[in-house]
N, C-alpha and C. Protein backbone atom coordinates (compact mmCIF):
# COMPACT_ATOMS: atom_id res chain seq x y z
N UNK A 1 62.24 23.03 58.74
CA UNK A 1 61.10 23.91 58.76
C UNK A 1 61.01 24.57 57.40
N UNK A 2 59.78 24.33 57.37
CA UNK A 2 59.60 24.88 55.84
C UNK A 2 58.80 25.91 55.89
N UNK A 3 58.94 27.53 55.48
CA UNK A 3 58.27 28.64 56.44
C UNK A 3 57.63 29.48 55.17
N UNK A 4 58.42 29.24 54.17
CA UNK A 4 56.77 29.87 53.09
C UNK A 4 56.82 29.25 51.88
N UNK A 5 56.24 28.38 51.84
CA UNK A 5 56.08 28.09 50.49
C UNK A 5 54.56 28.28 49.89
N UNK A 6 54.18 28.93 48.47
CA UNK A 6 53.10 29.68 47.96
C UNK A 6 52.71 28.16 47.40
N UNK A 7 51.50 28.45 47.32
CA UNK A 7 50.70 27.38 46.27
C UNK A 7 49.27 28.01 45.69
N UNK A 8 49.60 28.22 44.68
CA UNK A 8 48.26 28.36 43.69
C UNK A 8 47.01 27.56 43.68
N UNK A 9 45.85 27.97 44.14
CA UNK A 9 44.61 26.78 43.99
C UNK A 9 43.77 27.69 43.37
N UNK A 10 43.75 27.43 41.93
CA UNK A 10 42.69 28.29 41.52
C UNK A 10 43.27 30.08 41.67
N UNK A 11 42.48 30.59 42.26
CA UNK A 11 42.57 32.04 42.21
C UNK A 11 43.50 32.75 43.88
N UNK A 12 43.49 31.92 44.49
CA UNK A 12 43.59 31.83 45.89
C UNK A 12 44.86 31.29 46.09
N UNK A 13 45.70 32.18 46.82
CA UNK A 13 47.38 32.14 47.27
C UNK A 13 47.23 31.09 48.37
N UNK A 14 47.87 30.68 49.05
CA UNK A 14 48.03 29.65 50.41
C UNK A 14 49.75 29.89 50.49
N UNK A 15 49.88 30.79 51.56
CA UNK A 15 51.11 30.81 52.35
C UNK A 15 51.20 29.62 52.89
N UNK A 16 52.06 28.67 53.37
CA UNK A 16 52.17 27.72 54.32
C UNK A 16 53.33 28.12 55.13
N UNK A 17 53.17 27.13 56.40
CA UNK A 17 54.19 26.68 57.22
C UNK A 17 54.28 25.60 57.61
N UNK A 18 55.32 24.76 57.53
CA UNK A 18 55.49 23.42 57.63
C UNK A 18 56.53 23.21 58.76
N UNK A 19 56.80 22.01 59.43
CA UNK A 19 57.41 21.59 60.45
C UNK A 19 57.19 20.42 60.42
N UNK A 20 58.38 19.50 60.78
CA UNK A 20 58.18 17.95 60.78
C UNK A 20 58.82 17.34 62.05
N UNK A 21 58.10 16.25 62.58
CA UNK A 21 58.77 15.80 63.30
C UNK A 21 59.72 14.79 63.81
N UNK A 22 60.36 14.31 64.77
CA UNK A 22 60.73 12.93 64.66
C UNK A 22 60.97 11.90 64.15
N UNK A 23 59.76 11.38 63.66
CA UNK A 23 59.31 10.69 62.57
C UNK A 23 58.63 11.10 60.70
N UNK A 24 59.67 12.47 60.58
CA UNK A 24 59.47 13.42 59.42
C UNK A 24 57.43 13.29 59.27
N UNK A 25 57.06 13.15 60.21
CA UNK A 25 55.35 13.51 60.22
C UNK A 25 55.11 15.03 60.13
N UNK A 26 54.70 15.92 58.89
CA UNK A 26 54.31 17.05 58.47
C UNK A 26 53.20 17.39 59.32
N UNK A 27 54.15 19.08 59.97
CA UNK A 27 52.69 19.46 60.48
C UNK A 27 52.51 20.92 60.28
N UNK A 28 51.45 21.28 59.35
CA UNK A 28 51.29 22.14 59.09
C UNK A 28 49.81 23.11 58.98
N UNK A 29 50.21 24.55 58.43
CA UNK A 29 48.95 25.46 58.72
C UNK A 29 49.08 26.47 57.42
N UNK A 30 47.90 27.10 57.04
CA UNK A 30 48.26 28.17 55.86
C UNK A 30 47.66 29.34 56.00
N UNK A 31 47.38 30.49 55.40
CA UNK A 31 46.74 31.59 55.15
C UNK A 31 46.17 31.54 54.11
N UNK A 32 45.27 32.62 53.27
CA UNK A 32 45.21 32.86 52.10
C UNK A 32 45.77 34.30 51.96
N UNK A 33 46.10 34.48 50.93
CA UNK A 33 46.33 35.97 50.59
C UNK A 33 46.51 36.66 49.37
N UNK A 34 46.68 37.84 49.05
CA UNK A 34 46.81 38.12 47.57
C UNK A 34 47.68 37.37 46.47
N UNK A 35 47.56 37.74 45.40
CA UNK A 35 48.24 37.54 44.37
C UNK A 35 49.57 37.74 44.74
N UNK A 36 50.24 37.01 45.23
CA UNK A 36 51.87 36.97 45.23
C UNK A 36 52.51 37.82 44.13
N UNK A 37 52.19 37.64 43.18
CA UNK A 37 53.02 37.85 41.58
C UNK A 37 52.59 39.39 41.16
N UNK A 38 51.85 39.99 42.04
CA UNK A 38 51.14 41.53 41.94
C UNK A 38 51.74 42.62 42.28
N UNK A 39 52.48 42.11 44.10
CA UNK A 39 52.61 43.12 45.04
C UNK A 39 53.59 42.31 45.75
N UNK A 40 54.47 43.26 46.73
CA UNK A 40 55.60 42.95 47.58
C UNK A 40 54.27 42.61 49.16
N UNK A 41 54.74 41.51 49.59
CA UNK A 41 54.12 41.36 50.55
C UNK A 41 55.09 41.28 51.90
N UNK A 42 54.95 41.35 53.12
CA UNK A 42 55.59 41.33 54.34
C UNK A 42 55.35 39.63 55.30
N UNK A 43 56.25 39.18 54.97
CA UNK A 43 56.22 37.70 55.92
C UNK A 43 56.99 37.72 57.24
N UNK A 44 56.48 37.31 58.40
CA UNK A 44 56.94 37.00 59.51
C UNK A 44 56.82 36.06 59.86
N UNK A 45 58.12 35.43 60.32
CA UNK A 45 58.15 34.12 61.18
C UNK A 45 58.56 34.42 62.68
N UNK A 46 57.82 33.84 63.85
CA UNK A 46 58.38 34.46 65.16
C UNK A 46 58.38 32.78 65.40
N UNK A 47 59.67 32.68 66.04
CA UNK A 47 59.63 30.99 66.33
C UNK A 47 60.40 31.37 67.74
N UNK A 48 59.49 30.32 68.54
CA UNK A 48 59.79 30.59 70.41
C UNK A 48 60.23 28.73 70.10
N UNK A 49 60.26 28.97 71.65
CA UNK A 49 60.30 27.44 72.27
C UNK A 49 59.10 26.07 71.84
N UNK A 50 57.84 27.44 71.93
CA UNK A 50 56.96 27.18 72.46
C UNK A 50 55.63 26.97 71.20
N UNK A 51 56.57 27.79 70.08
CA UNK A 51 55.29 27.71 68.77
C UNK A 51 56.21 28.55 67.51
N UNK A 52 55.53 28.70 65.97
CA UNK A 52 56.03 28.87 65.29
C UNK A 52 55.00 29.77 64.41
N UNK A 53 55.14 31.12 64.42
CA UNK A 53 53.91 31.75 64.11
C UNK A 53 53.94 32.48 62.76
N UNK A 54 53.16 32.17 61.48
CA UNK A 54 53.77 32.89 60.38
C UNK A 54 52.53 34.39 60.16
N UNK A 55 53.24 35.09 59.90
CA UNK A 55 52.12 36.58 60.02
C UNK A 55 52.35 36.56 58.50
N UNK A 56 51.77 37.64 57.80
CA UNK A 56 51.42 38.10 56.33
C UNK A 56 51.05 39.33 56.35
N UNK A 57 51.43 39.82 55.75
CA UNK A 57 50.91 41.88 55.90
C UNK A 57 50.79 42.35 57.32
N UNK A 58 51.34 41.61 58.41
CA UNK A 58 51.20 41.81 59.94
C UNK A 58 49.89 41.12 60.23
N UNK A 59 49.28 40.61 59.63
CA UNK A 59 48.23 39.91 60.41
C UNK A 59 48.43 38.49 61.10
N UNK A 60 47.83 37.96 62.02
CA UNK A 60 48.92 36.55 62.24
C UNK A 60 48.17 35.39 60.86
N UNK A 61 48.10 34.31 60.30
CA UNK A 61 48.20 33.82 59.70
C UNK A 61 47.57 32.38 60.32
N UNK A 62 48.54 32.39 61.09
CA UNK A 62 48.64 30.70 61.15
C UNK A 62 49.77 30.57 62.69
N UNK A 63 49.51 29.70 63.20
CA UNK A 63 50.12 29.06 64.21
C UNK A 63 50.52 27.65 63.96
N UNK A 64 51.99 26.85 65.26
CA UNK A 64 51.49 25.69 65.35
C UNK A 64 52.30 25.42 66.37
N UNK A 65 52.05 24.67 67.50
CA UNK A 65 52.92 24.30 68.37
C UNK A 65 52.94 22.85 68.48
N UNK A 66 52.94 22.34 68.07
CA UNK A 66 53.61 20.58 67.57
C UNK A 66 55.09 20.56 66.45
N UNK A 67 55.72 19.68 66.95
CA UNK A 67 56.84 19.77 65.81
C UNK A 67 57.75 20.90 65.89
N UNK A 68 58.26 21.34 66.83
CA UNK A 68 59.22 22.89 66.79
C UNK A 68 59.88 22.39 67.10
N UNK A 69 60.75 22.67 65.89
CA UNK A 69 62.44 23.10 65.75
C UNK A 69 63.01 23.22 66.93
N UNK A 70 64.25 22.18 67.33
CA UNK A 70 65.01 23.14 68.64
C UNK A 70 66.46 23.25 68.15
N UNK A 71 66.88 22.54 66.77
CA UNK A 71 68.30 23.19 66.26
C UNK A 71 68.32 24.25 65.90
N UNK A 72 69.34 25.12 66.19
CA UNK A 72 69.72 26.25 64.66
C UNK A 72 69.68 25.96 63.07
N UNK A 73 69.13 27.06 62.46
CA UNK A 73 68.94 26.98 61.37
C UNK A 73 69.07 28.23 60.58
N UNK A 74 69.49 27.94 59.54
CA UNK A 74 69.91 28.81 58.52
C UNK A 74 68.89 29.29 57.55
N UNK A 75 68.84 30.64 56.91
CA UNK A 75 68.31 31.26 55.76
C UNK A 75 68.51 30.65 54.79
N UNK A 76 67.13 30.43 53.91
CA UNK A 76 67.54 29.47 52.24
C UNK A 76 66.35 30.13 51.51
N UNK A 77 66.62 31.22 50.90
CA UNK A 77 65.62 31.84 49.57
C UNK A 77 65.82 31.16 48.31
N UNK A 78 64.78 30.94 47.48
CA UNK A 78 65.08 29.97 46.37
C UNK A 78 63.44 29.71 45.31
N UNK A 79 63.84 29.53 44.56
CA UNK A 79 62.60 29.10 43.74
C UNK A 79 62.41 27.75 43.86
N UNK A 80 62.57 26.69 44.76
CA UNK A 80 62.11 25.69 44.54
C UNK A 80 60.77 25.26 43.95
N UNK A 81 60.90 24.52 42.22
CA UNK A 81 59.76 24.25 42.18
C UNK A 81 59.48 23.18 41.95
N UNK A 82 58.97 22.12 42.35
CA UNK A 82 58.11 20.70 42.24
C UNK A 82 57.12 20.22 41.77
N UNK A 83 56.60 18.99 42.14
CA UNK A 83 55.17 18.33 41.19
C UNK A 83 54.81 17.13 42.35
N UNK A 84 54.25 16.79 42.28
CA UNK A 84 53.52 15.82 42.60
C UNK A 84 52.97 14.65 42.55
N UNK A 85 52.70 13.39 42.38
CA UNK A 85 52.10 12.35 42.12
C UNK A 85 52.69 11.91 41.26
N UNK A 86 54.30 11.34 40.89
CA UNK A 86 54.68 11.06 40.29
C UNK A 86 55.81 11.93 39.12
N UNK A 87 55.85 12.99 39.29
CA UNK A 87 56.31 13.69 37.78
C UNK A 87 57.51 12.96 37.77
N UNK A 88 58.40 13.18 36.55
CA UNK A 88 57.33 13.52 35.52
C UNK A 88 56.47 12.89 34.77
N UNK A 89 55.93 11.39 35.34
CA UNK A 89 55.71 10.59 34.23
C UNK A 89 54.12 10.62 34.70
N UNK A 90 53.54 11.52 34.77
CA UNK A 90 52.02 12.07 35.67
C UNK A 90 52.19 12.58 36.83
N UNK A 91 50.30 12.94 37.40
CA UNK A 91 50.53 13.71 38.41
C UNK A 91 50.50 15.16 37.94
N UNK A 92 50.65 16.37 39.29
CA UNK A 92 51.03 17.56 39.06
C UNK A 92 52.04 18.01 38.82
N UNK A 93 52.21 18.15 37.14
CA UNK A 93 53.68 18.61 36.95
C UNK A 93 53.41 20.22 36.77
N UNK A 94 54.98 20.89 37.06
CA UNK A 94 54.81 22.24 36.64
C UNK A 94 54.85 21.87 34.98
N UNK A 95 53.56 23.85 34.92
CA UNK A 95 53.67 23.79 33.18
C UNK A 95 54.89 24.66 32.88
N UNK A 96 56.01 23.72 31.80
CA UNK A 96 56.89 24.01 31.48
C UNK A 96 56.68 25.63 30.20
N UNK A 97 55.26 26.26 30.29
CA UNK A 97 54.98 27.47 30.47
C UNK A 97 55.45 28.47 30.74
N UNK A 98 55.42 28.05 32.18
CA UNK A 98 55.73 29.57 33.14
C UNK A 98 57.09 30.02 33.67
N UNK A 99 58.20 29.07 33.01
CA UNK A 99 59.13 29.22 32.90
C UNK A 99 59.98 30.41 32.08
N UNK A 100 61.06 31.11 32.28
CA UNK A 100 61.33 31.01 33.68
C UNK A 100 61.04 31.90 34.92
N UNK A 101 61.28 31.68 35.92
CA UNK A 101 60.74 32.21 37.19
C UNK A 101 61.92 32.93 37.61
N UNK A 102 61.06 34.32 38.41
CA UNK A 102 61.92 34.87 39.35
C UNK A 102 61.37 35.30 40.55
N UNK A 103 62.34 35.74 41.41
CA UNK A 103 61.55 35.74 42.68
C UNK A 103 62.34 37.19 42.99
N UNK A 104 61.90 38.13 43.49
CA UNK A 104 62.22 39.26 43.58
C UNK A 104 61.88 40.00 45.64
N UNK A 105 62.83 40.36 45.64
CA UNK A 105 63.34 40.22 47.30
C UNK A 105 63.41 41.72 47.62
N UNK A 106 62.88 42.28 48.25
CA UNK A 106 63.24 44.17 48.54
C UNK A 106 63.72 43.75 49.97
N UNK A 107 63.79 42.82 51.18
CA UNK A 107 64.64 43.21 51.83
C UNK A 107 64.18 41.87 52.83
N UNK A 108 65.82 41.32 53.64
CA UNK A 108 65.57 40.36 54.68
C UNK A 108 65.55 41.04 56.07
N UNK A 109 64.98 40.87 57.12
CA UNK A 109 65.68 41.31 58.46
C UNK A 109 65.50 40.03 59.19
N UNK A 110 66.53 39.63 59.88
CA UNK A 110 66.84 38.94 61.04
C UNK A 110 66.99 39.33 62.18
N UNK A 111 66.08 38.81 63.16
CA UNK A 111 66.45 39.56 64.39
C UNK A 111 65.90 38.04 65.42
N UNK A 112 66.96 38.57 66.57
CA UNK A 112 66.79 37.47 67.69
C UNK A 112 66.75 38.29 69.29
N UNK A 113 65.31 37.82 69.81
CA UNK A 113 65.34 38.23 70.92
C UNK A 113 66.38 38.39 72.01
């Protein structure tokens, strides 16, 4: 499960949530939201049996109930960053620009029903 990864389009943030299944078939949903790189924002993931729900500033976001997780799984914060269509030899590569990156964290909570 892949539960936030940001993507830049233009001016416009896209939270995602991803989930794969069986047959690693991606299934996913997004939000839009502010400027990530501005302001501390609030992410929630509530994952049941039954669905996998990502909120953003408390609003809900996005849903999906196909593809849910039924192993345990672990916390992984990280800058992963990638490209697309080939990099590096074309395609969307990152611009070796905006390097380097940080990602700045004011606080995790974990909690289980």
């Amino acid at each position: 499960m892949d539960l936030v990864e940001v993507n830049p389009s233009g001016h416009d943030i896209t939270v995602n949530l991803n989930t794969f299944d069986t047959n690693q078939t991606q299934h996913s949903c997004g939000v839009d939201t502010t400027d990530v790189t501005q302001n501390f924002h609030v992410y929630d993931v509530i994952w049941t049996s039954s669905s996998v729900i990502l909120k953003v500033d408390g609003g809900v976001g996005c849903s999906l109930s196909t593809a849910i997780p039924t192993e345990p799984m672990f916390l992984i914060m990280n800058n992963a960053i990638g490209g697309s269509g080939g990099c590096p030899n074309g395609g969307n590569c990152p611009n070796n620009s905006t390097f380097p990156q940080n990602m700045l964290v004011d606080y995790v909570k974990i909690t289980q029903p």
